[in-house]
PDB file of N, CA and C in Angstrom:
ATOM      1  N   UNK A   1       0.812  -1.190   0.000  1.00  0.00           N
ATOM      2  CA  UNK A   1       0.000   0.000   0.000  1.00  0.00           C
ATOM      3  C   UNK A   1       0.860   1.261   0.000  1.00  0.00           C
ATOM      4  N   UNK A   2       1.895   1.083   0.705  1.00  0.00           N
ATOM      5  CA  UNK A   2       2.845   2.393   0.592  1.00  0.00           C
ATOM      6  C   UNK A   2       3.567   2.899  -1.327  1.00  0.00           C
ATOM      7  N   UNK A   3       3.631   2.087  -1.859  1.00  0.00           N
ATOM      8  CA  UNK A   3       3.644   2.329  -3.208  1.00  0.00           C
ATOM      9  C   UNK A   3       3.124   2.841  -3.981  1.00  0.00           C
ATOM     10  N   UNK A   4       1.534   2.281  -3.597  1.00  0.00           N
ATOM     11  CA  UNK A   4       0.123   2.802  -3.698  1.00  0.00           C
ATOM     12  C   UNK A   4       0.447   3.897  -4.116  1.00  0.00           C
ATOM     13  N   UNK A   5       0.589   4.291  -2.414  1.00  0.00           N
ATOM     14  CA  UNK A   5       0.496   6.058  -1.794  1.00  0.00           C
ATOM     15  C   UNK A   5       1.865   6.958  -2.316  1.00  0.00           C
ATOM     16  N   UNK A   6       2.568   6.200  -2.556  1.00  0.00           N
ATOM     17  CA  UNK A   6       4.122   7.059  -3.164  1.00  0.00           C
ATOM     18  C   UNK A   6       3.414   7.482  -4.683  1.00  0.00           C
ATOM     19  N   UNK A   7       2.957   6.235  -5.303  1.00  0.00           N
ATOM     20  CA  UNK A   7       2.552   6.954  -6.851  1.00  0.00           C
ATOM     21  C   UNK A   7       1.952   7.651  -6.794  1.00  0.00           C
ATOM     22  N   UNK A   8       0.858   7.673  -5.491  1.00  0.00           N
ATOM     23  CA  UNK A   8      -0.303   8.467  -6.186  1.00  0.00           C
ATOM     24  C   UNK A   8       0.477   9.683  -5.946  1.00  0.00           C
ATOM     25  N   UNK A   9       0.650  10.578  -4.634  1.00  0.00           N
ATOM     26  CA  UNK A   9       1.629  11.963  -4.606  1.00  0.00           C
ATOM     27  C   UNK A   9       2.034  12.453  -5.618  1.00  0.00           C
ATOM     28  N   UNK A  10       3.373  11.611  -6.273  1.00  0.00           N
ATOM     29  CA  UNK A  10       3.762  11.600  -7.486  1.00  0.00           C
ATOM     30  C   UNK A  10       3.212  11.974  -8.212  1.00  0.00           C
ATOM     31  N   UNK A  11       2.247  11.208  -8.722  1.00  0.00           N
ATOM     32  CA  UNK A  11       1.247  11.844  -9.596  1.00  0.00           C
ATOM     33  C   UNK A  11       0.488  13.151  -9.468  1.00  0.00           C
ATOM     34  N   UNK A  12       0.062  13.111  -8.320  1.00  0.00           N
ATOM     35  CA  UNK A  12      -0.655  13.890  -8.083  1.00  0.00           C
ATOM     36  C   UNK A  12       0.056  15.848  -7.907  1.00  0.00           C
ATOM     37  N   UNK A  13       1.557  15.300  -7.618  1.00  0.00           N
ATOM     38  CA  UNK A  13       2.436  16.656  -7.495  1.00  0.00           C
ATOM     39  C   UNK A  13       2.581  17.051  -8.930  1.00  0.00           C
ATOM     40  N   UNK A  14       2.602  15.967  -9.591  1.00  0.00           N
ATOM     41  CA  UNK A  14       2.889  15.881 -11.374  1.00  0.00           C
ATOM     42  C   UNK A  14       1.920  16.655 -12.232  1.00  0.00           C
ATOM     43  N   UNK A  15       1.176  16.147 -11.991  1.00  0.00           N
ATOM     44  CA  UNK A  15      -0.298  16.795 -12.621  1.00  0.00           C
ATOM     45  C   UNK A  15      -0.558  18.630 -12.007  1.00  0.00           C
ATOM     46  N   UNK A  16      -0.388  18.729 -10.808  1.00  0.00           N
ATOM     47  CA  UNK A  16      -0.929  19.947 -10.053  1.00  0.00           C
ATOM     48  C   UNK A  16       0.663  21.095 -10.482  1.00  0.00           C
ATOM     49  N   UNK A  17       1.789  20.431 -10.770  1.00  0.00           N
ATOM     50  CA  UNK A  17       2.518  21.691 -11.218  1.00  0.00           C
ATOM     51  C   UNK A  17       2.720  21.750 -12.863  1.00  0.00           C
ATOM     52  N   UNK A  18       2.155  20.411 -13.661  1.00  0.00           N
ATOM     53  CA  UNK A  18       1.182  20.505 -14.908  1.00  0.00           C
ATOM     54  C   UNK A  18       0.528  21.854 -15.267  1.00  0.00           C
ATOM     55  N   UNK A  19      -0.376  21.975 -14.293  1.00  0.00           N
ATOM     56  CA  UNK A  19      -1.310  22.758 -14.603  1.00  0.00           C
ATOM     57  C   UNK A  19      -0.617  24.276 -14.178  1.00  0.00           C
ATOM     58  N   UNK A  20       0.139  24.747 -12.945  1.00  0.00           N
ATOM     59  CA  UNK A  20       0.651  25.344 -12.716  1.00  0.00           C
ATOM     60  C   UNK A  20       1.636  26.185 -13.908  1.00  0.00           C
ATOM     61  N   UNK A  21       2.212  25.125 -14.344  1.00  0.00           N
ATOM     62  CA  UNK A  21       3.310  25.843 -15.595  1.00  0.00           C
ATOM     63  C   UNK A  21       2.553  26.057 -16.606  1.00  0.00           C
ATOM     64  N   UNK A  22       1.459  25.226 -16.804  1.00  0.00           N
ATOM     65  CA  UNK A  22       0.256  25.188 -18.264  1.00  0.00           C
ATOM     66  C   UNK A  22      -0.207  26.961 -18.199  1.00  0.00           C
ATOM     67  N   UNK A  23      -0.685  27.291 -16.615  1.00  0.00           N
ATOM     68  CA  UNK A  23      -1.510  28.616 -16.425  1.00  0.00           C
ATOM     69  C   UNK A  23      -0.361  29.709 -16.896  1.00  0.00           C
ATOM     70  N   UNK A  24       1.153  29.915 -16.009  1.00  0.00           N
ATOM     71  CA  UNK A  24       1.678  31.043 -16.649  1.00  0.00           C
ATOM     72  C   UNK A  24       2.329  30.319 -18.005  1.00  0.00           C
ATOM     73  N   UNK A  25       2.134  29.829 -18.217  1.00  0.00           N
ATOM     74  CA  UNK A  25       2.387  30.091 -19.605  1.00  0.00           C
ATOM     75  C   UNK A  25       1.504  30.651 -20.556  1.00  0.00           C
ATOM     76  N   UNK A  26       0.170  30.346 -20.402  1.00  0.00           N
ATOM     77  CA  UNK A  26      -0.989  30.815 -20.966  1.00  0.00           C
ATOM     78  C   UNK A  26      -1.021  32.285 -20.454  1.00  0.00           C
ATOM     79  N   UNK A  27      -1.038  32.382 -19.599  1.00  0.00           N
ATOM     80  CA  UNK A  27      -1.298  33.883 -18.776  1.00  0.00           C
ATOM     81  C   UNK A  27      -0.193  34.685 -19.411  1.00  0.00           C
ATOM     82  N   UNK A  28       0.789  34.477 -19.831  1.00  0.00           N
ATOM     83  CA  UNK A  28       1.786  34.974 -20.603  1.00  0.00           C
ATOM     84  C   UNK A  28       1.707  35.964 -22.257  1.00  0.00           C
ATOM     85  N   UNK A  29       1.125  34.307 -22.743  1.00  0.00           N
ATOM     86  CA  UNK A  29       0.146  34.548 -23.534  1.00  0.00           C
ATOM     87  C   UNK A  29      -1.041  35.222 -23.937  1.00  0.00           C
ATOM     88  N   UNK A  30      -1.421  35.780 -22.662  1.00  0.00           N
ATOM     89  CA  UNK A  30      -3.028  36.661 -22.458  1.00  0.00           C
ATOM     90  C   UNK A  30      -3.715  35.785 -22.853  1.00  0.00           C
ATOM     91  N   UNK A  31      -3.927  34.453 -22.331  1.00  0.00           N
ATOM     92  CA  UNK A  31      -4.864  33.447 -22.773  1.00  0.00           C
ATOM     93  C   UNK A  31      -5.734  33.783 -21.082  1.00  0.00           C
ATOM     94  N   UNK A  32      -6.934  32.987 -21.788  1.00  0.00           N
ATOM     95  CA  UNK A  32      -7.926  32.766 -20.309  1.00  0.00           C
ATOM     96  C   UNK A  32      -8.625  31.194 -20.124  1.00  0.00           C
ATOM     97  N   UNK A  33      -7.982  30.304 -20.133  1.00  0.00           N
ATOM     98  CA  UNK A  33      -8.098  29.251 -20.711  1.00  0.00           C
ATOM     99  C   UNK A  33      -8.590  28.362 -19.049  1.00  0.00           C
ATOM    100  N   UNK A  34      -9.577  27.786 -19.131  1.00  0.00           N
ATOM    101  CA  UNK A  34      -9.763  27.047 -17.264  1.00  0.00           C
ATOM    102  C   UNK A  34      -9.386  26.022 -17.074  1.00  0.00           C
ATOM    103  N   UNK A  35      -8.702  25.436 -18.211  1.00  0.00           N
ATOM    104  CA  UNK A  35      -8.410  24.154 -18.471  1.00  0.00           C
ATOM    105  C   UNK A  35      -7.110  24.103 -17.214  1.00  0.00           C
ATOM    106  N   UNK A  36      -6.121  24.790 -17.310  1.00  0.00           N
ATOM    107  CA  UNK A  36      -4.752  24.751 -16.355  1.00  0.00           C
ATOM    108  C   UNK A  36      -5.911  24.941 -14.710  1.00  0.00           C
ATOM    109  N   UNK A  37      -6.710  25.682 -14.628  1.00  0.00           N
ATOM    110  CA  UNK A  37      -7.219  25.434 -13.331  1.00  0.00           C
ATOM    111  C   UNK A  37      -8.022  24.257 -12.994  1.00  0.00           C
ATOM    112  N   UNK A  38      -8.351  23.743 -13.830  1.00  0.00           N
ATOM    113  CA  UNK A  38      -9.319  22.569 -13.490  1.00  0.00           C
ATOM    114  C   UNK A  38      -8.071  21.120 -13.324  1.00  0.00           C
ATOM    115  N   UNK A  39      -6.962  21.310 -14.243  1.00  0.00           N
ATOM    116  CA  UNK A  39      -5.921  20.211 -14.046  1.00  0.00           C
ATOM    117  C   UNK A  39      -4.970  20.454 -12.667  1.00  0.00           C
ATOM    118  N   UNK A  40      -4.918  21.740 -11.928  1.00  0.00           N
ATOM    119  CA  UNK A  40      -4.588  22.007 -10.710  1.00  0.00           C
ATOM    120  C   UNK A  40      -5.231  21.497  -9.524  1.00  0.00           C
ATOM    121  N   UNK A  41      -7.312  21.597 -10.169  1.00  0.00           N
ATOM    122  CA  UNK A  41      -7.852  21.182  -8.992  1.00  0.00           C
ATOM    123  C   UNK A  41      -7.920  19.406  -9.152  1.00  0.00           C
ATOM    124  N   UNK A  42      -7.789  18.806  -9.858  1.00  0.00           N
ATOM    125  CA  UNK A  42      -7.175  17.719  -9.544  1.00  0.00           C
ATOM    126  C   UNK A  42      -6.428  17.152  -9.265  1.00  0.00           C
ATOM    127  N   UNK A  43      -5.360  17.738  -9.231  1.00  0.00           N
ATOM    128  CA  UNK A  43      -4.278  17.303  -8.421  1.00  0.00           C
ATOM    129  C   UNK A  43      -3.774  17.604  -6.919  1.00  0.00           C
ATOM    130  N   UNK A  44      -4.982  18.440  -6.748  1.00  0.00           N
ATOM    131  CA  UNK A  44      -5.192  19.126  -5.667  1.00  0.00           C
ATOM    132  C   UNK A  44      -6.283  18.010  -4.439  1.00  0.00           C
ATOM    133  N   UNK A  45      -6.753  17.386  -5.525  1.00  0.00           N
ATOM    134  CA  UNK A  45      -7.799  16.904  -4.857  1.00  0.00           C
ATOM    135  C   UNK A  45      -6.990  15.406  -4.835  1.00  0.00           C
ATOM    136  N   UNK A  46      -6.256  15.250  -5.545  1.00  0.00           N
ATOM    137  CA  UNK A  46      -5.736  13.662  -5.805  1.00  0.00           C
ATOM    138  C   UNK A  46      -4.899  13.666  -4.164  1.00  0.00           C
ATOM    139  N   UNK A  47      -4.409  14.888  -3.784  1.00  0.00           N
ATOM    140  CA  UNK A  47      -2.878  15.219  -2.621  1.00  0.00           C
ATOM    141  C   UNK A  47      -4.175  15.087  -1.591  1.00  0.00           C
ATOM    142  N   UNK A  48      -5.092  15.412  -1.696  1.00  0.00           N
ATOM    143  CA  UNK A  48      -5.920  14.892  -0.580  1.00  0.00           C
ATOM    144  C   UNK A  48      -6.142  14.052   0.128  1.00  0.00           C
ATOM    145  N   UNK A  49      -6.458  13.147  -1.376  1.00  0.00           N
ATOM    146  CA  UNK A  49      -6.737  11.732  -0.954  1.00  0.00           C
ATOM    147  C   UNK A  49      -5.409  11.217  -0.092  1.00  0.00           C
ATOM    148  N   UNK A  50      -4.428  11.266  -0.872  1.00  0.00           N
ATOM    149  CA  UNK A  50      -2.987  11.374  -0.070  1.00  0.00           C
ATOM    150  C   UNK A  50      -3.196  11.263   1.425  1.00  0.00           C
ATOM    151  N   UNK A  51      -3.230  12.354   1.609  1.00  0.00           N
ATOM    152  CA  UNK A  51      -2.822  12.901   3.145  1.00  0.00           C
ATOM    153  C   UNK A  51      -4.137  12.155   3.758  1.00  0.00           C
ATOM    154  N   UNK A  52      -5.166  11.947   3.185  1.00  0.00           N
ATOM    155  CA  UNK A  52      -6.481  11.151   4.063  1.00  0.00           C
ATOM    156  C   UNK A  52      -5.645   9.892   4.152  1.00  0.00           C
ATOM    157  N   UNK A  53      -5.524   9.114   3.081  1.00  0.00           N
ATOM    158  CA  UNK A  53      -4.609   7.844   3.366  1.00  0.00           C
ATOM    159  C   UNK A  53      -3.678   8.249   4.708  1.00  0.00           C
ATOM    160  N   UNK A  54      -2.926   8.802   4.348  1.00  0.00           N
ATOM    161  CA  UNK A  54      -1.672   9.429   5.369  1.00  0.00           C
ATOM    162  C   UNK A  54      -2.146   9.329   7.246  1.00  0.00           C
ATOM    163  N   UNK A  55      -3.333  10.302   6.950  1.00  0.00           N
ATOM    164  CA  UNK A  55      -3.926  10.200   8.164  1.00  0.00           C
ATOM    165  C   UNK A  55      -4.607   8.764   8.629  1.00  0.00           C
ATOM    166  N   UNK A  56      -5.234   7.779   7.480  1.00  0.00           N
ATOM    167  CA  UNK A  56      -5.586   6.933   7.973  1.00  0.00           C
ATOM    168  C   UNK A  56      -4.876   5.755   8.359  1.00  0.00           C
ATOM    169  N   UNK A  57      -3.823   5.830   8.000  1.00  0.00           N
ATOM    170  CA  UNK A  57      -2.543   4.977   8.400  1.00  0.00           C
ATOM    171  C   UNK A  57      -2.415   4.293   7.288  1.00  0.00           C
ATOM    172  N   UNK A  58      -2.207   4.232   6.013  1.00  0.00           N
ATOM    173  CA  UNK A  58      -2.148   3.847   4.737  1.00  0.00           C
ATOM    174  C   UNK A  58      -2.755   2.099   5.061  1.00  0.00           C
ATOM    175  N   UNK A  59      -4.025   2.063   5.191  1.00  0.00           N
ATOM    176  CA  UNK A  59      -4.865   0.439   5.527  1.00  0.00           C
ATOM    177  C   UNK A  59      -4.656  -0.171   4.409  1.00  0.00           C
TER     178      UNK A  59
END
């Protein structure tokens, strides 16, 4: 289960600074695009699950 929980982070740090570099770059651009915020809030929400695991003692 700890593997589990290592990928998911991973992933989940992966995806959320995805979206992070996706936004200024667009914002750079003078784009207004929600797509970089909506791929932030998933990875946002994935680090959740994370830390709930985390807290629940990775069962």
């Amino acid at each position: 289960m700890k593997i589990v929980s290592l990928v998911l982070i991973i992933v989940a740090l992966s995806v959320y600074l995805t979206g992070v570099i996706w936004y200024f770059i667009d914002k750079g651009k003078g784009g207004h695009k929600k797509a970089p915020m909506i791929i932030r809030a998933i990875g946002a929400l994935m680090m959740v699950a994370y830390f709930i695991m985390a807290i629940r003692g990775f069962n």
